[in-house]
C-alpha atoms as a PDB file:
ATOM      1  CA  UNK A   1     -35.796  24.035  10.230  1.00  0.00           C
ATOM      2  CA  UNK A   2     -33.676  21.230  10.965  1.00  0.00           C
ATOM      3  CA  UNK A   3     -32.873  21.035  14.876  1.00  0.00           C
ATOM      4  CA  UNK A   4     -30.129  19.154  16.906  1.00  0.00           C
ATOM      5  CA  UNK A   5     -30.302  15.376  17.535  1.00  0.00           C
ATOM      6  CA  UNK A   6     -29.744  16.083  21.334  1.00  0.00           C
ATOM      7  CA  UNK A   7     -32.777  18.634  21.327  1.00  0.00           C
ATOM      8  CA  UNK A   8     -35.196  16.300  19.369  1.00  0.00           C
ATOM      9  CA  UNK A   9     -34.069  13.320  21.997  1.00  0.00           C
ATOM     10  CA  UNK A  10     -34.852  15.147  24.638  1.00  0.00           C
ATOM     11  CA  UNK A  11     -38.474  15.925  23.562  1.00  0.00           C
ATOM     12  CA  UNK A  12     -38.939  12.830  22.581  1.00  0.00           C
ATOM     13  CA  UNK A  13     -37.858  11.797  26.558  1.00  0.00           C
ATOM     14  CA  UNK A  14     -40.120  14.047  27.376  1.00  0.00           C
ATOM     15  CA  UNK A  15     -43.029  12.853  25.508  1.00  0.00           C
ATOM     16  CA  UNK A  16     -42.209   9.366  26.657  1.00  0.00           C
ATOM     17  CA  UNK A  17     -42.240  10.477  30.404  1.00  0.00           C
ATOM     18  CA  UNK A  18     -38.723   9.132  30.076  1.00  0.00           C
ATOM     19  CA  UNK A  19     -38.003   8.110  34.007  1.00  0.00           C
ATOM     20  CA  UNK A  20     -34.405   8.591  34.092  1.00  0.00           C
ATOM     21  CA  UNK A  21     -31.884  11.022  33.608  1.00  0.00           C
ATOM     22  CA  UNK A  22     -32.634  12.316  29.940  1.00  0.00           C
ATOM     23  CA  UNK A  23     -29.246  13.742  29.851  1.00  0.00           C
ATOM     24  CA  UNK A  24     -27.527  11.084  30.825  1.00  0.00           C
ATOM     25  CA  UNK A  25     -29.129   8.827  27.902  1.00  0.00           C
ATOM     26  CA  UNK A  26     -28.406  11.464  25.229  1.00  0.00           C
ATOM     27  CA  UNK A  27     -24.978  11.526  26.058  1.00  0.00           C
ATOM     28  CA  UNK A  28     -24.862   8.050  26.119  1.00  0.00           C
ATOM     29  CA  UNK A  29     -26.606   7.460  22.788  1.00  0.00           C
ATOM     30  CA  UNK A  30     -24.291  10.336  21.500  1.00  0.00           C
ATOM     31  CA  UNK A  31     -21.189   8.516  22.260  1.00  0.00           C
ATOM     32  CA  UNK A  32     -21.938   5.731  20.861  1.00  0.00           C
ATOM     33  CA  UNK A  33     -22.718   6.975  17.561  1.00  0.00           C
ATOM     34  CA  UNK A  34     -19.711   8.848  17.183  1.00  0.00           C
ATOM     35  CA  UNK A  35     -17.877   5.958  18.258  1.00  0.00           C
ATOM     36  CA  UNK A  36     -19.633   3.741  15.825  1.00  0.00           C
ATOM     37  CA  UNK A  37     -18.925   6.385  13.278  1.00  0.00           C
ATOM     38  CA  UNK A  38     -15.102   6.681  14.250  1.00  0.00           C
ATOM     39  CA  UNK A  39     -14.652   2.875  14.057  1.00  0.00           C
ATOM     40  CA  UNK A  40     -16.499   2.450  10.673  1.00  0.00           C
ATOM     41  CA  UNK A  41     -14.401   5.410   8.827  1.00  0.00           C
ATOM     42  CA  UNK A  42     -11.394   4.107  10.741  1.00  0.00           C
ATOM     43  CA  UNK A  43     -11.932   0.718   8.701  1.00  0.00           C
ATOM     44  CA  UNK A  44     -12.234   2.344   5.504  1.00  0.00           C
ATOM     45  CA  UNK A  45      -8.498   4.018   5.733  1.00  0.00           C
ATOM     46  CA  UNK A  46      -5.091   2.823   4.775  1.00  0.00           C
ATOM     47  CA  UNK A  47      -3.138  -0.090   7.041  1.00  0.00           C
ATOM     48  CA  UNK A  48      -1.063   2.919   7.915  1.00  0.00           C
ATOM     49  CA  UNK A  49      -3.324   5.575   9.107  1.00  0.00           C
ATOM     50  CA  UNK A  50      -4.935   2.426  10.820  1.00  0.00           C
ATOM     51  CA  UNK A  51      -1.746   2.143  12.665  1.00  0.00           C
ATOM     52  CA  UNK A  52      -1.137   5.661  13.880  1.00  0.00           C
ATOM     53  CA  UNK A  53      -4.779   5.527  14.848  1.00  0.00           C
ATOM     54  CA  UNK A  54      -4.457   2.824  17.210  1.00  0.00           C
ATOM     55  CA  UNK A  55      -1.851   4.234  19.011  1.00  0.00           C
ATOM     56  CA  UNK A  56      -4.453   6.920  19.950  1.00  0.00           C
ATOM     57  CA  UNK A  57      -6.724   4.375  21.023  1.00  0.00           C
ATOM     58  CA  UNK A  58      -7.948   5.636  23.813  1.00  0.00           C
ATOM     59  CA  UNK A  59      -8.333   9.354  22.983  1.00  0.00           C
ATOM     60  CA  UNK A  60     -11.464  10.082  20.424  1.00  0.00           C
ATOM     61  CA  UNK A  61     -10.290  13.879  19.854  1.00  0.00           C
ATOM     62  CA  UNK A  62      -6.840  12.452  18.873  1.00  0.00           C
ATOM     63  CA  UNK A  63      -8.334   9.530  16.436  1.00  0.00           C
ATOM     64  CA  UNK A  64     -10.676  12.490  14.950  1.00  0.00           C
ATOM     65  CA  UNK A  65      -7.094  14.157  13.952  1.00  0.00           C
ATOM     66  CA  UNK A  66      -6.613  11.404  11.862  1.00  0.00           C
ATOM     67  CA  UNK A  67     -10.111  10.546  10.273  1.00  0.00           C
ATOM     68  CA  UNK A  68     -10.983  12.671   7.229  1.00  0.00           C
ATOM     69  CA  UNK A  69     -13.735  14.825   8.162  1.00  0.00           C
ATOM     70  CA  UNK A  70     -16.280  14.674   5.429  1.00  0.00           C
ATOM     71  CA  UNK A  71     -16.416  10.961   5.760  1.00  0.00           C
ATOM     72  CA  UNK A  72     -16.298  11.464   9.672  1.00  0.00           C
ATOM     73  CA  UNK A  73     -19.668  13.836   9.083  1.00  0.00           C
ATOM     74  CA  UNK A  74     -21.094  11.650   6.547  1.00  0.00           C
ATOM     75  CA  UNK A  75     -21.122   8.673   8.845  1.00  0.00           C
ATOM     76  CA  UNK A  76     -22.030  10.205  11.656  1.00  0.00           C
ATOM     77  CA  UNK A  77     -24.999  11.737   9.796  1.00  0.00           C
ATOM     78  CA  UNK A  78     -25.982   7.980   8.846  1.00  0.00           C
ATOM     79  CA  UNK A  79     -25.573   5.909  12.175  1.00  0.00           C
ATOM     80  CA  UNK A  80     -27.534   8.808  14.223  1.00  0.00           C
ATOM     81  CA  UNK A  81     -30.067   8.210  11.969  1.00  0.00           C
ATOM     82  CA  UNK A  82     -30.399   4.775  11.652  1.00  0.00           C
ATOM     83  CA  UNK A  83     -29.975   4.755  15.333  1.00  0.00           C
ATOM     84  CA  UNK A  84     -32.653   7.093  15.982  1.00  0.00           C
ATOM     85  CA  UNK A  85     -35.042   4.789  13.789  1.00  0.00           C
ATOM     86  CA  UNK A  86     -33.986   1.941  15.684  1.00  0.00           C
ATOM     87  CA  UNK A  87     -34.773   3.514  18.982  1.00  0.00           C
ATOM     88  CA  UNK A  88     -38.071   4.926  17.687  1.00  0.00           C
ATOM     89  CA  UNK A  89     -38.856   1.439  16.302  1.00  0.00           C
ATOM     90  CA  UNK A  90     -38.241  -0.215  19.690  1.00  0.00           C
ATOM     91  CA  UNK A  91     -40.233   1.850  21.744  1.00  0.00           C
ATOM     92  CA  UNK A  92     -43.109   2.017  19.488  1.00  0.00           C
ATOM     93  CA  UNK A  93     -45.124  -0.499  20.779  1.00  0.00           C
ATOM     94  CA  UNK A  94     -44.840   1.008  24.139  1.00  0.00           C
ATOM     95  CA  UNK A  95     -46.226   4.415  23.209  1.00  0.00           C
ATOM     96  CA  UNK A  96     -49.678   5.362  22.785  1.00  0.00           C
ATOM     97  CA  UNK A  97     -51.640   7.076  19.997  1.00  0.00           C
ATOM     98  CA  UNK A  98     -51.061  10.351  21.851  1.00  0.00           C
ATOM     99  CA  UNK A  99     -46.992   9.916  22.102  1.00  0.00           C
ATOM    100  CA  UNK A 100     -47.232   8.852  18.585  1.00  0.00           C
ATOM    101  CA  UNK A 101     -48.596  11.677  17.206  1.00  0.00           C
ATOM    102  CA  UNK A 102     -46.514  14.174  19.202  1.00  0.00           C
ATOM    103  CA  UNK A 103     -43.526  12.664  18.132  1.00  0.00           C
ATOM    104  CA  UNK A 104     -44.791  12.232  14.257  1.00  0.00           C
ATOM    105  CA  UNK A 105     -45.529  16.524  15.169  1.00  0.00           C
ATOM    106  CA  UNK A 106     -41.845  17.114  15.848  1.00  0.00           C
ATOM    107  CA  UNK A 107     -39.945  14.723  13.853  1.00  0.00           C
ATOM    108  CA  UNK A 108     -40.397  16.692  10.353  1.00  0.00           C
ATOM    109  CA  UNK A 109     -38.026  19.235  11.904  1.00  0.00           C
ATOM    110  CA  UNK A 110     -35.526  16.563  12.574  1.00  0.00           C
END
């Protein structure tokens, strides 16, 4: 059963005794992927969708108008989970064998 990135973040917070606001981070990290995955479609399209794009610049929900939505998906799908490696990577070395193993538990379902 595959669950939500924002669920398996959180447990993995929680198993890290994460000592700030857990929701704030997931939004956070959230964000940022989708606006990694906005700008990397964005530079796959034609100058001219580029154009009417970037008169939305400010508004994500606009741009997403504008982005195909397979490749929006698709991309999104990759940089959350190269992200989530990356994050997992980093805090590794600060976990211990317990931590580890919990996380190892849950991240089949992910």
């Amino acid at each position: 059963m595959h669950i939500q990135v924002n669920q398996l973040l959180a447990e993995i917070l929680t198993i890290t005794d994460y000592p700030q606001d857990k929701d704030e981070f997931i939004e956070e990290f959230e964000g940022l992927n989708i606006l990694e995955a906005v700008m990397n479609v964005y530079d796959t399209l034609p100058e001219h969708q580029q154009d009417i794009i970037k008169s939305y610049s400010n508004d994500v929900e606009a741009i997403k108008h504008y982005i195909p939505k397979d490749a929006y998906i698709e991309e999104l799908t990759e940089v959350t989970e190269l992200a989530l490696n990356k994050f997992l990577k980093d805090i590794s070395p600060t976990l211990t064998s317990a931590q580890k193993e919990k996380i190892q538990a849950i991240l089949p379902a992910f």
